[in-house]
Each structure stands twice: as C-alpha cells, then as structure tokens.
C-alpha atoms as a PDB file:
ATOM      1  CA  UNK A   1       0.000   0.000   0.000  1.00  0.00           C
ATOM      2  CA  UNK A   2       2.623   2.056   0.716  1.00  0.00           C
ATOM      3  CA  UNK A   3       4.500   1.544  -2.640  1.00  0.00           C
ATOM      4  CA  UNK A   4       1.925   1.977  -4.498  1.00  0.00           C
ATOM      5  CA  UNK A   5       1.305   5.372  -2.731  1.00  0.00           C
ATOM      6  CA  UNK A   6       4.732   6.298  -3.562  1.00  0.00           C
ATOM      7  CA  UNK A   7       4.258   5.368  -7.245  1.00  0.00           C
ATOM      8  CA  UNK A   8       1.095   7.594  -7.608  1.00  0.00           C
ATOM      9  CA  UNK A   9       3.572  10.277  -6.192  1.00  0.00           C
ATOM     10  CA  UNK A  10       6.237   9.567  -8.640  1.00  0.00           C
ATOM     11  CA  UNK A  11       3.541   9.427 -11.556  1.00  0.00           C
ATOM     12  CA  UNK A  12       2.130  12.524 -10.877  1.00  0.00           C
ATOM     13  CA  UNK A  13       6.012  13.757 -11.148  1.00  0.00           C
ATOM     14  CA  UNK A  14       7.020  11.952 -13.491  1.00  0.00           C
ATOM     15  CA  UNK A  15       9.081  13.742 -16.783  1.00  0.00           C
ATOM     16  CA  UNK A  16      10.246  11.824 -19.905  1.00  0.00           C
ATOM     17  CA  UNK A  17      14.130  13.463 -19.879  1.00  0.00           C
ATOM     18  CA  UNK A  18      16.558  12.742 -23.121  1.00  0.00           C
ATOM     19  CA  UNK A  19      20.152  11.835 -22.318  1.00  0.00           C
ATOM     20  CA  UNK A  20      20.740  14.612 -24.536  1.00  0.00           C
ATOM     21  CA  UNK A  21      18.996  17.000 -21.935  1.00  0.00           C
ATOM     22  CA  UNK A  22      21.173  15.582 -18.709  1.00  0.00           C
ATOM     23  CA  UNK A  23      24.663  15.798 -20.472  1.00  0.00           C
ATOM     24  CA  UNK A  24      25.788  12.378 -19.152  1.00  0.00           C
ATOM     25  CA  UNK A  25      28.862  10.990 -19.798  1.00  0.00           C
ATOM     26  CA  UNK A  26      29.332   7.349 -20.156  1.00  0.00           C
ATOM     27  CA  UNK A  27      32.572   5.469 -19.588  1.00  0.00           C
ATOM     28  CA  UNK A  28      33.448   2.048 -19.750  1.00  0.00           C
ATOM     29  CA  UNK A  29      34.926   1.434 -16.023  1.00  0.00           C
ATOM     30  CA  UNK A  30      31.646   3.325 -14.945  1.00  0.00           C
ATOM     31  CA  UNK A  31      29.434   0.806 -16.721  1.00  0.00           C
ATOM     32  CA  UNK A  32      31.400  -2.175 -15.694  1.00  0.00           C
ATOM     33  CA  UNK A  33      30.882  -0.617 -12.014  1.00  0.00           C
ATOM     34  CA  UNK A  34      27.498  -0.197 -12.504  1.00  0.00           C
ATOM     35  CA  UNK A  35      26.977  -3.688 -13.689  1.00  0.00           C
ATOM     36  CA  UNK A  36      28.658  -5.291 -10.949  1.00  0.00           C
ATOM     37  CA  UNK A  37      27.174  -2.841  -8.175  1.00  0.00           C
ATOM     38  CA  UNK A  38      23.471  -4.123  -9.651  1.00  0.00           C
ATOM     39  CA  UNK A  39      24.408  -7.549  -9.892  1.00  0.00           C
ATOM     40  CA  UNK A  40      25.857  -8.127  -6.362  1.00  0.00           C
ATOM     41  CA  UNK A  41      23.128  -5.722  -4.674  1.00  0.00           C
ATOM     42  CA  UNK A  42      20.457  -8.588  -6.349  1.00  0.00           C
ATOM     43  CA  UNK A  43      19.858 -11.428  -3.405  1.00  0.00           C
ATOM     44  CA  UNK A  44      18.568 -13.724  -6.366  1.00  0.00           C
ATOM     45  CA  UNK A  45      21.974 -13.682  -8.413  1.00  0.00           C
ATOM     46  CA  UNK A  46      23.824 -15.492  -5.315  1.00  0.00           C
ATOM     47  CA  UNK A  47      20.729 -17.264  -5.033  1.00  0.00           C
ATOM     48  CA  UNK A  48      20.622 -18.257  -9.197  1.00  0.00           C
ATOM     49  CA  UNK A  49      24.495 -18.944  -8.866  1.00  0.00           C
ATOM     50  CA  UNK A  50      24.466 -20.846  -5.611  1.00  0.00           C
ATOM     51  CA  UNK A  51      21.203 -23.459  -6.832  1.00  0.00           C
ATOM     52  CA  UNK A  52      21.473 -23.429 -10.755  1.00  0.00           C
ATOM     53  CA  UNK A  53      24.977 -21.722 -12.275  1.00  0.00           C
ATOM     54  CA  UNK A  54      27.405 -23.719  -9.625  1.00  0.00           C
ATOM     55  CA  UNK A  55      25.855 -27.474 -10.717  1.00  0.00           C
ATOM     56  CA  UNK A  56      25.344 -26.645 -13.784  1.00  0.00           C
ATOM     57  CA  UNK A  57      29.074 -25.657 -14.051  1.00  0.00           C
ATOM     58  CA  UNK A  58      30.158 -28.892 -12.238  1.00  0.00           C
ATOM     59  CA  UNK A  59      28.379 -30.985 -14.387  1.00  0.00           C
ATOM     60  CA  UNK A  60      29.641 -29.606 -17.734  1.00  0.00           C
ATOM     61  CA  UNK A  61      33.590 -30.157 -16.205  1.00  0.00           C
ATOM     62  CA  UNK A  62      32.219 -33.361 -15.111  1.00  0.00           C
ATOM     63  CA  UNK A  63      31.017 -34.466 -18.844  1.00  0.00           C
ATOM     64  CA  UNK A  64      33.844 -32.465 -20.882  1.00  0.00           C
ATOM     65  CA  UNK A  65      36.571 -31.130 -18.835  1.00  0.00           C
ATOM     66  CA  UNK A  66      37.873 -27.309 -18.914  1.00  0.00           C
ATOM     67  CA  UNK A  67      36.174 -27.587 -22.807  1.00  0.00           C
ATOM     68  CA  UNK A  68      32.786 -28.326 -21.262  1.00  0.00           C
ATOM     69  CA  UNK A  69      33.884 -25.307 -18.559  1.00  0.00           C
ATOM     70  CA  UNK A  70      34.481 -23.372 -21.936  1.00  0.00           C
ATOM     71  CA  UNK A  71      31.539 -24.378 -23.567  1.00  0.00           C
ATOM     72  CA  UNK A  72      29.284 -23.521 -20.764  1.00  0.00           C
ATOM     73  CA  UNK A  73      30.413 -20.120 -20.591  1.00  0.00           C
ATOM     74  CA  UNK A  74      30.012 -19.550 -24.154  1.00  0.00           C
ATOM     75  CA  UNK A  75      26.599 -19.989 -24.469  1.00  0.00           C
ATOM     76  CA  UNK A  76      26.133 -17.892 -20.682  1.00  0.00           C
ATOM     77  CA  UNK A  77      27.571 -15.119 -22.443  1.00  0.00           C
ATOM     78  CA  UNK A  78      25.656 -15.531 -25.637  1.00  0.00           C
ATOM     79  CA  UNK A  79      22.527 -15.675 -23.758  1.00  0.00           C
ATOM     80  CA  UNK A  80      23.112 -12.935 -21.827  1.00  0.00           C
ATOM     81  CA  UNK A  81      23.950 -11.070 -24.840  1.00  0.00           C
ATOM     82  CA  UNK A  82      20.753 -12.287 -26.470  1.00  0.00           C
ATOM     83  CA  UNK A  83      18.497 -11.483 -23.525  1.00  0.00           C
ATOM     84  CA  UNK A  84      19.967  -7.938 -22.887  1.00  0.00           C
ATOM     85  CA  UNK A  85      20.460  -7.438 -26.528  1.00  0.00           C
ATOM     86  CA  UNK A  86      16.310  -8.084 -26.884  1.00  0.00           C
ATOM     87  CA  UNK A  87      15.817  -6.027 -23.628  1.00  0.00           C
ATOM     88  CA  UNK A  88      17.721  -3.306 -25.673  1.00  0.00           C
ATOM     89  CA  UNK A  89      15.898  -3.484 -28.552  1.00  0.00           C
ATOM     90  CA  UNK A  90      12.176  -3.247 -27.155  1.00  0.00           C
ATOM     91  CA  UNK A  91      13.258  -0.554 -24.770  1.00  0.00           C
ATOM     92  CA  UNK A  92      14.672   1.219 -28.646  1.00  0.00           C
ATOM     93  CA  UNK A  93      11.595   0.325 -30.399  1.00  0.00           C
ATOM     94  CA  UNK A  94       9.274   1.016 -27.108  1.00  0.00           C
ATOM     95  CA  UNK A  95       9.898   4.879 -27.402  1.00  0.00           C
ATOM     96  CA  UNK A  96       7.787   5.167 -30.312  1.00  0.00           C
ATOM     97  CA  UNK A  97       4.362   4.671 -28.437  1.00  0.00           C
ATOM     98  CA  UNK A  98       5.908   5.449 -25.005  1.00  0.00           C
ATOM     99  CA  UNK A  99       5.111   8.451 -24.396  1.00  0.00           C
ATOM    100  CA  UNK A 100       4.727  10.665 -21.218  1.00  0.00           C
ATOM    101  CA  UNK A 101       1.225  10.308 -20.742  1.00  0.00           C
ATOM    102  CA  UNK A 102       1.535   6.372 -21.545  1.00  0.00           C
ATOM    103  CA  UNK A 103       3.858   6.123 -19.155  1.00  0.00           C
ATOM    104  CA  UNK A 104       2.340   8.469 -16.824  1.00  0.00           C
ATOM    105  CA  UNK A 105      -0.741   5.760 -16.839  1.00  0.00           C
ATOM    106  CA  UNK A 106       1.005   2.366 -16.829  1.00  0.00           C
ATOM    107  CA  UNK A 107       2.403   4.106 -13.339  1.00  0.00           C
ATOM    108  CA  UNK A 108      -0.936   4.576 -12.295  1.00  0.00           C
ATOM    109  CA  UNK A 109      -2.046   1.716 -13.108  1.00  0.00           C
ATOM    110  CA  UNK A 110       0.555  -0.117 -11.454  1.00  0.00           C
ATOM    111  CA  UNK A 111      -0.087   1.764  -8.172  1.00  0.00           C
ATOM    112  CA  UNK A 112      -3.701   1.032  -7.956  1.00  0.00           C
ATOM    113  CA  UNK A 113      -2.533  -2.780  -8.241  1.00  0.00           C
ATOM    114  CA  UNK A 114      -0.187  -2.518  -5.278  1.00  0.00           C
ATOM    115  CA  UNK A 115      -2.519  -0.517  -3.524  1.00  0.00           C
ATOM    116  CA  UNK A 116      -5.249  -2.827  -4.021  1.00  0.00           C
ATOM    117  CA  UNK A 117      -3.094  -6.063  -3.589  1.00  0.00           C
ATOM    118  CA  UNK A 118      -2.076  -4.506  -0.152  1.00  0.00           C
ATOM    119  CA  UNK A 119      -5.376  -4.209   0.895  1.00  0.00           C
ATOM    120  CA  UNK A 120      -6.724  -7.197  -0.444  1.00  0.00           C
ATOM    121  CA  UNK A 121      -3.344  -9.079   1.281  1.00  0.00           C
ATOM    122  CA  UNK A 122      -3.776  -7.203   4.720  1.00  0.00           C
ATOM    123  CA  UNK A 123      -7.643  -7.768   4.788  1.00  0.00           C
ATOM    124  CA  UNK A 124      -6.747 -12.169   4.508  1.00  0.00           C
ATOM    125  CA  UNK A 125      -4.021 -11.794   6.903  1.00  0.00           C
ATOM    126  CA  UNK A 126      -6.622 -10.183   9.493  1.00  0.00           C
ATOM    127  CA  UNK A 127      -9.481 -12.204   8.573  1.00  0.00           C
ATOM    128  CA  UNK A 128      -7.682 -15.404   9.515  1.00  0.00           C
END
C-alpha cells in the first residue's frame, strides 16, 4: 500500500528526460561498475548462482573437462547477450508509443494494483 502510494507520487512527477537534456557521460569502467554494483546488490543472483549456475558448471567439467567449462560459458555469455540485446531493442523500439502520458498511466495503473493487492493481502491476513 505504501508503494503503491509512492508510485502515484512519482507518476504525478514523473518527466520523460533525453540523455541529450542531462549531459551524461558514459565510460566504460563506470558501466562495468554499474553492472557489478546491480548484480551483487540482487539477493537472487547469489541465489541463481548458488542453486542453478554452480551445478550446472560442475556438471559440464564433469562431462567435458575445462572444454565443457568453456563451452558452458560460451553460451552464458551468448545468452546474456541475447536477452539484454532483446531487452535493448524493445526498450529502442518502445519509445515510439511510449510516451509521457503512456507512461504516466502504466504508473498509475501499477499503483492502484499494489494498492489494491495490499489491501486485499492485509484484509486475509486479518481475517484469519
């Protein structure tokens, strides 16, 4: 409930900037930072690594050796590539009907679904 107050807040604030109107500049130890700082702040990428990425990378030196290690990172990276590459695209592509206003709903929208959820959730929880 409280999210979803927040997000009505940030709707009714919200402003579609251009990177051209911040001036930002990009660098590649920056990114690299920033990629690392997201990844390691996200509990489910231990969590991912830990249940799924660790076995799977003990089976594939199991089966083929360091070419199976090889091989296994390979087709990480590719899929990463291809995921974030798609993610990319849509987010390119996604400007064209994305407007403020869209945007400015969607938000909306989303609040009234936490807000709502919330209730809903806290109204079970007591009713027990």
């Amino acid at each position: 409930v409280i999210m979803g107050s927040f997000l009505i807040r940030t709707a009714r604030r919200f402003r579609v900037e251009t990177i051209s109107e911040r001036k930002i500049h990009f660098t590649s130890h920056g990114l690299v930072a920033a990629g690392l700082l997201s990844s390691g702040s996200n509990p489910q990428f231990f969590l991912w690594w830990l249940t799924i990425g660790v076995p799977m990378i003990a089976y594939s030196v199991s089966v083929a050796g360091a070419i199976g290690f090889a091989f296994f990172f390979l087709g990480h990276a590719i899929a990463d590539l291809l995921w974030f590459g798609t993610i990319s695209f849509a987010i390119d592509r996604g400007k064209a009907f994305l407007n403020q206003k869209t945007i400015r709903i969607i938000l909306l929208a989303s609040a009234i679904f936490l807000i709502v959820f919330g209730l809903f959730s806290a109204y079970t929880a007591f009713k027990l």
